[in-house]
Protein backbone atom coordinates (compact mmCIF):
# COMPACT_ATOMS: atom_id res chain seq x y z
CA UNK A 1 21.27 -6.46 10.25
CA UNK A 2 22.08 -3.78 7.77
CA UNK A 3 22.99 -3.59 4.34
CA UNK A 4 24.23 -0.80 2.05
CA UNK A 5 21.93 -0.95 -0.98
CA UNK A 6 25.05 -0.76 -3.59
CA UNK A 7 26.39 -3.57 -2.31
CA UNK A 8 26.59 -7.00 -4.94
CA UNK A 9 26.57 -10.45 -3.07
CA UNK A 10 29.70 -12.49 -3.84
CA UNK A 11 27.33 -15.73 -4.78
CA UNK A 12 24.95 -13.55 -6.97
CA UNK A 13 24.65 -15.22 -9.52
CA UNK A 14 22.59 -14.03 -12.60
CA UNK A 15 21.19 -17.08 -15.66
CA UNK A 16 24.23 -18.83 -14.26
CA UNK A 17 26.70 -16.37 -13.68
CA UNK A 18 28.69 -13.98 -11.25
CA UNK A 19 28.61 -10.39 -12.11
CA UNK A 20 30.37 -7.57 -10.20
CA UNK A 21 29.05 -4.45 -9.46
CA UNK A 22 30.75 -2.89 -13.49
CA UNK A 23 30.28 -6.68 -14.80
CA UNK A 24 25.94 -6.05 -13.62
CA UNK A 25 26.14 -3.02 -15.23
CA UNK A 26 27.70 -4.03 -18.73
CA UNK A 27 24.83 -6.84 -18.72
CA UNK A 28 22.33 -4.06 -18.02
CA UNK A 29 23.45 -2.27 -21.24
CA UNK A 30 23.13 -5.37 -23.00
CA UNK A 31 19.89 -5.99 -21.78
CA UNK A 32 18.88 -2.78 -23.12
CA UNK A 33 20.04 -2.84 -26.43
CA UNK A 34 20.20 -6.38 -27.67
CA UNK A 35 17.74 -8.20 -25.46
CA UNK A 36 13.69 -9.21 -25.41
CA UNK A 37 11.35 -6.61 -23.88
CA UNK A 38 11.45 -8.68 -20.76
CA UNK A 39 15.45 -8.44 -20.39
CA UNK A 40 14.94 -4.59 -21.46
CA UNK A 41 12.73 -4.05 -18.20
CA UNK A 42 15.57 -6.13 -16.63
CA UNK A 43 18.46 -3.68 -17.79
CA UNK A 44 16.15 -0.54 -16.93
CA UNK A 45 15.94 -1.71 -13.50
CA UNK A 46 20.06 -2.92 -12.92
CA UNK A 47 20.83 0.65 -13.96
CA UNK A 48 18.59 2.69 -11.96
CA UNK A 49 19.24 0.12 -8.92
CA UNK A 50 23.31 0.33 -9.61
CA UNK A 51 22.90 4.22 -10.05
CA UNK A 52 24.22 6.42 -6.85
CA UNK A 53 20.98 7.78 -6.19
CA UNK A 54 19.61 6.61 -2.90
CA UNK A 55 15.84 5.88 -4.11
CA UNK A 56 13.64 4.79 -7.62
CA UNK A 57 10.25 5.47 -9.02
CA UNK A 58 8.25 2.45 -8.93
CA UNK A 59 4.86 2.29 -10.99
CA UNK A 60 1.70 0.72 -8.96
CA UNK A 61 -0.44 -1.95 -10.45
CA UNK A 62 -3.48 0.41 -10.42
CA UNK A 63 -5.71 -2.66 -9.20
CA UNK A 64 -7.73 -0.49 -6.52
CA UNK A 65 -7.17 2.51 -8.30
CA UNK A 66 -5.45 5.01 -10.66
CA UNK A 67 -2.09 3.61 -11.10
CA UNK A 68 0.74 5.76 -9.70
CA UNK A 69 4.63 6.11 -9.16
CA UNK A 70 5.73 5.68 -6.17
CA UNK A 71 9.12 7.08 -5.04
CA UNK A 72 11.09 3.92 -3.38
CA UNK A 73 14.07 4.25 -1.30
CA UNK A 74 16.11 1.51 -2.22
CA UNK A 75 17.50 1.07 1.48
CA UNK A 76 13.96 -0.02 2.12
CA UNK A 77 14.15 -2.98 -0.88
CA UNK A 78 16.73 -3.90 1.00
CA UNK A 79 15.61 -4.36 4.25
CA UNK A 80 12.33 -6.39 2.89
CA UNK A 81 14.66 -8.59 0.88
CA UNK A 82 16.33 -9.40 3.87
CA UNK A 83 12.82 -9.88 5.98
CA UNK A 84 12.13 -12.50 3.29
CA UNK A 85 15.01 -14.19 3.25
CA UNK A 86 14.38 -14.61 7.07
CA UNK A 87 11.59 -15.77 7.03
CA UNK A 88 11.48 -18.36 4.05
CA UNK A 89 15.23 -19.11 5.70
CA UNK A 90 16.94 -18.06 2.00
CA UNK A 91 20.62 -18.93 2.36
CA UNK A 92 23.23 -17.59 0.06
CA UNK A 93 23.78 -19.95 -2.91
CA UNK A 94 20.42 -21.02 -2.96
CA UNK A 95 18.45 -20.70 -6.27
CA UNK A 96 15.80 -18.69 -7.42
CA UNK A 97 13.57 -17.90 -10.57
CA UNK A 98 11.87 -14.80 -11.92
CA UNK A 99 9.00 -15.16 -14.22
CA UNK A 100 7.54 -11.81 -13.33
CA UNK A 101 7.83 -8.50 -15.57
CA UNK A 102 10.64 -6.26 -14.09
CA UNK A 103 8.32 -2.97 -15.17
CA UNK A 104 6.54 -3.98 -11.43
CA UNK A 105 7.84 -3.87 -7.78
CA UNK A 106 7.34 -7.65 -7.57
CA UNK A 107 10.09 -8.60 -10.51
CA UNK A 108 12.30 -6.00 -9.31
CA UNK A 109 12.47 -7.41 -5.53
CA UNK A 110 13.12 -11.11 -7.03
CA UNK A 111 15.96 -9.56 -8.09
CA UNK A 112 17.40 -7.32 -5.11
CA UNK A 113 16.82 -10.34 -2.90
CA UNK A 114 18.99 -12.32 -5.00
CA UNK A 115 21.33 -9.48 -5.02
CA UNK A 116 21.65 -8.73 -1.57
CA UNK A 117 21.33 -12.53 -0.29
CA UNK A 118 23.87 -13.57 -2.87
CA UNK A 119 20.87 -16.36 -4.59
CA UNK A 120 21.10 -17.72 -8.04
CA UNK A 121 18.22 -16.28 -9.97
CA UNK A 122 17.58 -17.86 -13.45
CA UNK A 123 14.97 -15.06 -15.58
CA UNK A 124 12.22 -16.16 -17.97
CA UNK A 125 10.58 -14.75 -20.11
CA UNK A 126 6.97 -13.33 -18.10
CA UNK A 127 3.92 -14.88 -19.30
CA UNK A 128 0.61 -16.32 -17.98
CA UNK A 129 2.26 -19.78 -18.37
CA UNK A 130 6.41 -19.30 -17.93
CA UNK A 131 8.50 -21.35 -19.57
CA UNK A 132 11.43 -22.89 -17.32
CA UNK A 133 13.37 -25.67 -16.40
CA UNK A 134 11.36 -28.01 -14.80
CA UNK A 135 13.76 -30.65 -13.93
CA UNK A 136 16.29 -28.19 -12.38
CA UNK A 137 15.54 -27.68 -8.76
CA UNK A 138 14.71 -24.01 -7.33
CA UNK A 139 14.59 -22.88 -3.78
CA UNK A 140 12.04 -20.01 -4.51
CA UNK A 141 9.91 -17.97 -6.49
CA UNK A 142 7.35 -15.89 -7.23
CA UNK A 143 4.28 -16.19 -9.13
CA UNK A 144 0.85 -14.19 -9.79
CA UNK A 145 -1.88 -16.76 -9.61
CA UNK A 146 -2.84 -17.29 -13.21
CA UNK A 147 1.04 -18.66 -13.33
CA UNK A 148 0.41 -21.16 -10.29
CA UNK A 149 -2.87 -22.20 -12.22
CA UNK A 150 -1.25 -22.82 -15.74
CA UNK A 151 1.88 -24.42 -14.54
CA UNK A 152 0.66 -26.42 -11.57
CA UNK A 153 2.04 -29.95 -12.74
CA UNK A 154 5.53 -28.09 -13.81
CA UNK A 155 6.47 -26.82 -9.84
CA UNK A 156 7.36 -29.73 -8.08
CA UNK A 157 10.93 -28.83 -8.21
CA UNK A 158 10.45 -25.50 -5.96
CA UNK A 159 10.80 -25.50 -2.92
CA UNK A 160 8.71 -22.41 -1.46
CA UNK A 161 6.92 -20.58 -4.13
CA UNK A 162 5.17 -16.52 -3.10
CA UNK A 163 1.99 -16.14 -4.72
CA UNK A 164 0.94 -12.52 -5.08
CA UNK A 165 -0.91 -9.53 -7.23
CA UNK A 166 -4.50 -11.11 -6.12
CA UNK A 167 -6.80 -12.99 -4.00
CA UNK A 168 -5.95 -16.58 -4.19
CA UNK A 169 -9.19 -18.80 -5.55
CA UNK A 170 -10.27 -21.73 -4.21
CA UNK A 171 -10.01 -23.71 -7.74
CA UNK A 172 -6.35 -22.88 -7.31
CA UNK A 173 -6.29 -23.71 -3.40
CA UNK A 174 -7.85 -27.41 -4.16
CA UNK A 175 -5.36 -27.80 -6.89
CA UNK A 176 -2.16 -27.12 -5.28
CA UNK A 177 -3.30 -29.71 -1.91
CA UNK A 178 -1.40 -32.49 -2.92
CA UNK A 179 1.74 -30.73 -4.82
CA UNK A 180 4.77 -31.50 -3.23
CA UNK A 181 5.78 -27.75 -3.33
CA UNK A 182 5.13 -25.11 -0.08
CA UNK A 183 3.15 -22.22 -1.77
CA UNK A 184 2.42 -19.07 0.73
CA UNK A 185 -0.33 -15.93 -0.46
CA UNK A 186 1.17 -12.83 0.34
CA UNK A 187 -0.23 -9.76 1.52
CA UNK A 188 1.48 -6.33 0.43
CA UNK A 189 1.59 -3.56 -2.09
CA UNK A 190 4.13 -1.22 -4.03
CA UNK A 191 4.24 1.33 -1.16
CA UNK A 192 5.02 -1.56 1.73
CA UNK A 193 7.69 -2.85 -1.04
CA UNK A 194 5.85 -6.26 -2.01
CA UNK A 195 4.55 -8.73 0.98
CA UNK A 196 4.66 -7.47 4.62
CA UNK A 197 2.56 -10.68 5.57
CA UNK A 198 2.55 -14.28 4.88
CA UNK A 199 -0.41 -16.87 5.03
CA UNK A 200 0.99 -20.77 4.33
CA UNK A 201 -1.82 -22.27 1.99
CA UNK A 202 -2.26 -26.22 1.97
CA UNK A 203 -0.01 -28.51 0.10
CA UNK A 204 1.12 -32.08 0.24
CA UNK A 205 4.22 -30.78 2.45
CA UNK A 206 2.31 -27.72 4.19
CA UNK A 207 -0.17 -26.79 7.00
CA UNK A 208 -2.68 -24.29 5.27
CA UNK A 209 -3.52 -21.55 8.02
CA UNK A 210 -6.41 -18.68 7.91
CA UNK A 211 -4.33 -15.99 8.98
CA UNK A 212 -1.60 -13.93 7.48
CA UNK A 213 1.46 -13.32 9.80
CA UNK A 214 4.03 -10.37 9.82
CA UNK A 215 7.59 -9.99 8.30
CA UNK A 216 9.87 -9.19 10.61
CA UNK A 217 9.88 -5.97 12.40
CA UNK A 218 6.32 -5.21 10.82
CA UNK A 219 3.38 -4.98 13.33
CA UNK A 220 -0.55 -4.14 12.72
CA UNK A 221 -3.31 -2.06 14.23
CA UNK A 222 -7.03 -0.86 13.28
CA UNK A 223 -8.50 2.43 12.59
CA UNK A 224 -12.26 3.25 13.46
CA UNK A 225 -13.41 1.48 9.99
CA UNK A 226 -11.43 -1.90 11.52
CA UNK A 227 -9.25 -1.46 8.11
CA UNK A 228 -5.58 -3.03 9.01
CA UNK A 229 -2.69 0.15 9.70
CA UNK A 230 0.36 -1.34 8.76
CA UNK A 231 3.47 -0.23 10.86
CA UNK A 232 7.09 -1.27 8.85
CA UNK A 233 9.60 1.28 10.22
CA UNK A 234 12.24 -0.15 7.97
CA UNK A 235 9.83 0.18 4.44
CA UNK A 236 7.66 3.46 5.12
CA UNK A 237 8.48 6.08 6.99
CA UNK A 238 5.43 6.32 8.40
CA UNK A 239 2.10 4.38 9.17
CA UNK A 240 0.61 3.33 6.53
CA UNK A 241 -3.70 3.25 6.09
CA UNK A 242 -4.72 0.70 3.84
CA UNK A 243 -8.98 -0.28 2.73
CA UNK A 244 -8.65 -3.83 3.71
CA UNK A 245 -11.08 -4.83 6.14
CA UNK A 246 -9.33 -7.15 9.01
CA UNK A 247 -10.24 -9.43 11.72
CA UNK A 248 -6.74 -8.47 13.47
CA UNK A 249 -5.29 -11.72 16.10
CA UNK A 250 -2.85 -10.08 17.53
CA UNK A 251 -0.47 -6.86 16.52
CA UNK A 252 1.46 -9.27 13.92
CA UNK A 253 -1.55 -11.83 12.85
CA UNK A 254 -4.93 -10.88 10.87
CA UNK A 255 -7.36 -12.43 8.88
CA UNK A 256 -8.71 -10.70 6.02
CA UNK A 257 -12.59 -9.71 4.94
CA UNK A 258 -12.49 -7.61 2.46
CA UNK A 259 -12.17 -4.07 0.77
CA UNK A 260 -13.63 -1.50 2.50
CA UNK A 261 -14.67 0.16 -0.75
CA UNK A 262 -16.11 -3.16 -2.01
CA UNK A 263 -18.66 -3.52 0.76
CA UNK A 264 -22.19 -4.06 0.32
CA UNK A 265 -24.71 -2.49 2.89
CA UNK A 266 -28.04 -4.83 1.45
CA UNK A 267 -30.71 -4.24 4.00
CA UNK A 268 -28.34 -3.37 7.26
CA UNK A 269 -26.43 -6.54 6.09
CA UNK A 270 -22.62 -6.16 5.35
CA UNK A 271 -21.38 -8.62 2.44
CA UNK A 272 -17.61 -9.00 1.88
CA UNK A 273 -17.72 -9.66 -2.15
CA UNK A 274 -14.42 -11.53 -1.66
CA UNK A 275 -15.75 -13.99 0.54
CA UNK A 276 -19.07 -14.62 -1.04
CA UNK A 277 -16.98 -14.85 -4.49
CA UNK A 278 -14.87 -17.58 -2.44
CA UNK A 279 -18.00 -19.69 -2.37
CA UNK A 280 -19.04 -19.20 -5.56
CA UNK A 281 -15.56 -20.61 -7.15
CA UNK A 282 -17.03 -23.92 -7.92
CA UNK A 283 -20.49 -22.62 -9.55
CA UNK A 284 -19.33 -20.17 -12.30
CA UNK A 285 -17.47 -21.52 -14.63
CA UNK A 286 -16.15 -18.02 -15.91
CA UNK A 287 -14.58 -15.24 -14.57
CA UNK A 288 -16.38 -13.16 -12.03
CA UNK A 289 -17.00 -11.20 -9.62
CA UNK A 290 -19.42 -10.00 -7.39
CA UNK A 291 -21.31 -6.01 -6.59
CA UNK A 292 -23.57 -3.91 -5.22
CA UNK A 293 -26.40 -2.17 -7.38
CA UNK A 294 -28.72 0.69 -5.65
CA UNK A 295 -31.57 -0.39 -4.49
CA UNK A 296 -34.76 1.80 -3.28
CA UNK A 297 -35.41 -0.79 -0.70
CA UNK A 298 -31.95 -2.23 0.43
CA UNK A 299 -29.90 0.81 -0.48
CA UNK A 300 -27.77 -2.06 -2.06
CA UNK A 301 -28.24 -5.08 -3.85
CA UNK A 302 -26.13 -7.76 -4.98
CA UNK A 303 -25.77 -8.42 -8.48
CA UNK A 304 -22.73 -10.79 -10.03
CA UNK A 305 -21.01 -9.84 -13.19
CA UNK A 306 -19.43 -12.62 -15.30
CA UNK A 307 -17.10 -12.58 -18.21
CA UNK A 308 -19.01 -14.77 -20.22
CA UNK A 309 -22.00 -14.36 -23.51
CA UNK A 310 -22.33 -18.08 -23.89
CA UNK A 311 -24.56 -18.77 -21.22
CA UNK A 312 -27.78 -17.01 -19.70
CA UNK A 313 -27.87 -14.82 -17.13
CA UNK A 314 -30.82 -17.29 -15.56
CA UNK A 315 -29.13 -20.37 -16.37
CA UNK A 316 -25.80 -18.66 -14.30
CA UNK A 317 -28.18 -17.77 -11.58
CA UNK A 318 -29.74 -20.96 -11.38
CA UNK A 319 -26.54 -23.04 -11.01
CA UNK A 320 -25.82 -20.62 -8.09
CA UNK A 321 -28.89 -21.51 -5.99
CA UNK A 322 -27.37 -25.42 -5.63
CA UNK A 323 -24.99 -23.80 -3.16
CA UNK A 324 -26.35 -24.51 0.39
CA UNK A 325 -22.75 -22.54 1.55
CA UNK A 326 -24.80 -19.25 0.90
CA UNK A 327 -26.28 -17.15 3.36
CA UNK A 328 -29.79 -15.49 2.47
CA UNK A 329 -28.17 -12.57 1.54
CA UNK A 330 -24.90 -14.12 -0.58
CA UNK A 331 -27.42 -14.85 -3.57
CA UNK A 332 -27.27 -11.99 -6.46
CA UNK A 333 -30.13 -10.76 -7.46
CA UNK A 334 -29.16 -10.05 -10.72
CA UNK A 335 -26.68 -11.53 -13.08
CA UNK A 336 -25.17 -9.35 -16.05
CA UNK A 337 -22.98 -10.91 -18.65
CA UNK A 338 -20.10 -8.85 -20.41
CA UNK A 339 -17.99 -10.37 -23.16
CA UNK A 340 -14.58 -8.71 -21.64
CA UNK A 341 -13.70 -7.20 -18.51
CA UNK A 342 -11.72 -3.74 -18.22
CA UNK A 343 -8.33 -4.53 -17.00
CA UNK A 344 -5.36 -2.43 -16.25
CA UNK A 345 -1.87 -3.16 -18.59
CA UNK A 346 -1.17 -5.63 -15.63
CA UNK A 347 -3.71 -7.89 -15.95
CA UNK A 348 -5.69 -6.90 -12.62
CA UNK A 349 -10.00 -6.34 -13.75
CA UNK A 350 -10.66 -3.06 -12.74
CA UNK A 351 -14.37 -3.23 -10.66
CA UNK A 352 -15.63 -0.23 -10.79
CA UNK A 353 -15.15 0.52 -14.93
CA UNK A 354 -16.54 -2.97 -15.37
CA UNK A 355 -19.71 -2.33 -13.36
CA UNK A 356 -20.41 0.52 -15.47
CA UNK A 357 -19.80 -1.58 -18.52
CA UNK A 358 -21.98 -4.21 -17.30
CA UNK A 359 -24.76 -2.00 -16.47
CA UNK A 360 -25.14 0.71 -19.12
């Protein structure tokens, strides 16, 4: 099925009403003049999407990197909103709510799938803990998950809720296991035009599952480094070669390890910081993450960092070593405390500037 991207669902509906293709675009101008930052990002985006140009600039997060803009072709938003709406089985009508910024690809699909599969989409204002109706039932939505975290007792009411932008923690896995709600991490990025895969996690009304499975019409392979190559015909033009070390099922199934360029050689040992972090969940009580510091005799050695000047360094370390989950290996050496961590203006801690910090 095909779509032209100009085209306006009859049952859009936007905060409760129907908007044609001029009405969208009188709204937009609205937006832009009289309206909070959050519907300003909102008007930005209706006019460049309601524009005759055939593609948009999108800005990455900058999470594993330099942040950059991305040319989009708006054809391909629309084929992933549709791929969504298949596979969460969206119908037209159905209703929807955006609580993420609109200056991101994640906000702005929210609102082409609404768009294109003619959904009701109510827009809040973004924040770590959104403010919404939590009586009125929703079909879907989207959340990063600090949102999921903060508003955990507040989503009963939706049905299917996306979680995206980073690695879901286990704090937030155990607390979502007996919410009536059906919460699924994704796994995408800006170029692959949000999630091209889908893991279910556990809930009171869901079967959690290890793996993440494909969108439609997307399929998987490895290169030499066993990092996932994404092929999605209908979103990039051509394959795509991502850093995210796989354990690949089958060409539409893969479980993931790790980034490539977050791998710690310790002794001809490879550690996945993700998964050791996983473990460690329950035994920091701040934020953190894991590393690897050179070593003269292991070439690498793992230190943690943690966002925290409260407590020591040995009294973090020894809280650790209760974990019998931990291989020989998994236990930092080292602990380094840092009173903030280096973030980019989405949130996301940047690694790499935060080591430095940490260290020097």
């Amino acid at each position: 099925m095909t779509l032209p991207f100009n085209r306006i669902h009859k049952s859009f509906k936007l905060n409760g009403n129907y908007y044609s293709h001029e009405d969208l675009k009188e709204l937009a101008y609205s937006f832009i003049k009289e309206g909070e930052t959050y519907e300003k990002e909102i008007g930005i985006f209706l006019i460049d999407w309601l524009s005759e140009k055939d593609f948009l600039f999108v800005k990455s997060s900058g999470s594993t990197g330099k942040p950059k803009i991305i040319e989009i072709f708006k054809q391909s938003m629309v084929n992933s909103a549709l791929a969504t709406g298949d596979f969460f089985n969206l119908k037209q009508g159905n209703k929807a709510l955006l609580c993420l910024p609109c200056s991101y690809i994640a906000g702005k699909m929210m609102l082409v799938r609404a768009m294109v599969l003619g959904l009701e989409i109510d827009c809040v204002q973004p924040a770590s803990q959104p403010v919404f109706d939590t009586n009125k039932h929703y079909h879907f939505s989207a959340m990063v998950p600090l949102q999921v975290q903060n508003t955990i007792n507040n989503l009963q009411n939706i049905d299917k809720i996306i979680i995206g932008g980073s690695q879901v923690s286990a704090i937030i896995k155990n607390k979502i296991k007996n919410n009536p709600s059906k919460f699924y991490e994704t796994y995408g990025m800006t170029e692959t035009v949000t999630h091209i895969a889908v893991k279910p996690l556990q809930s009171k009304n869901n079967k959690g599952q290890d793996c993440f499975k494909a969108l439609k019409n997307v399929s998987f392979e490895q290169d030499e480094r066993q990092c996932l190559v994404i092929n999605a015909p209908g979103l990039v033009s051509e394959k795509l070669i991502t850093n995210d070390i796989v354990d690949l099922k089958s060409e539409t199934e893969f479980k993931w390890l790790g980034r490539y360029d977050n791998v710690i050689n310790s002794g001809g040992v490879k550690l996945f910081p993700e998964q050791i972090e996983s473990k460690l969940q329950s035994y920091v009580k701040s934020r953190f993450f894991v590393a690897g510091e050179e070593d003269s005799v292991l070439g690498e050695k793992l230190i943690l960092i943690v966002e925290n000047l409260t407590e020591s360094p040995e009294a973090i370390l020894a809280n650790i070593k209760k974990n019998k989950d931990l291989g020989r290996f998994e236990i930092p050496r080292h602990v380094f405390t840092v009173e903030k961590f280096v973030e980019t203006s989405s949130g996301k801690i940047q690694r790499k500037k935060t080591i430095a910090k940490a260290l020097h």
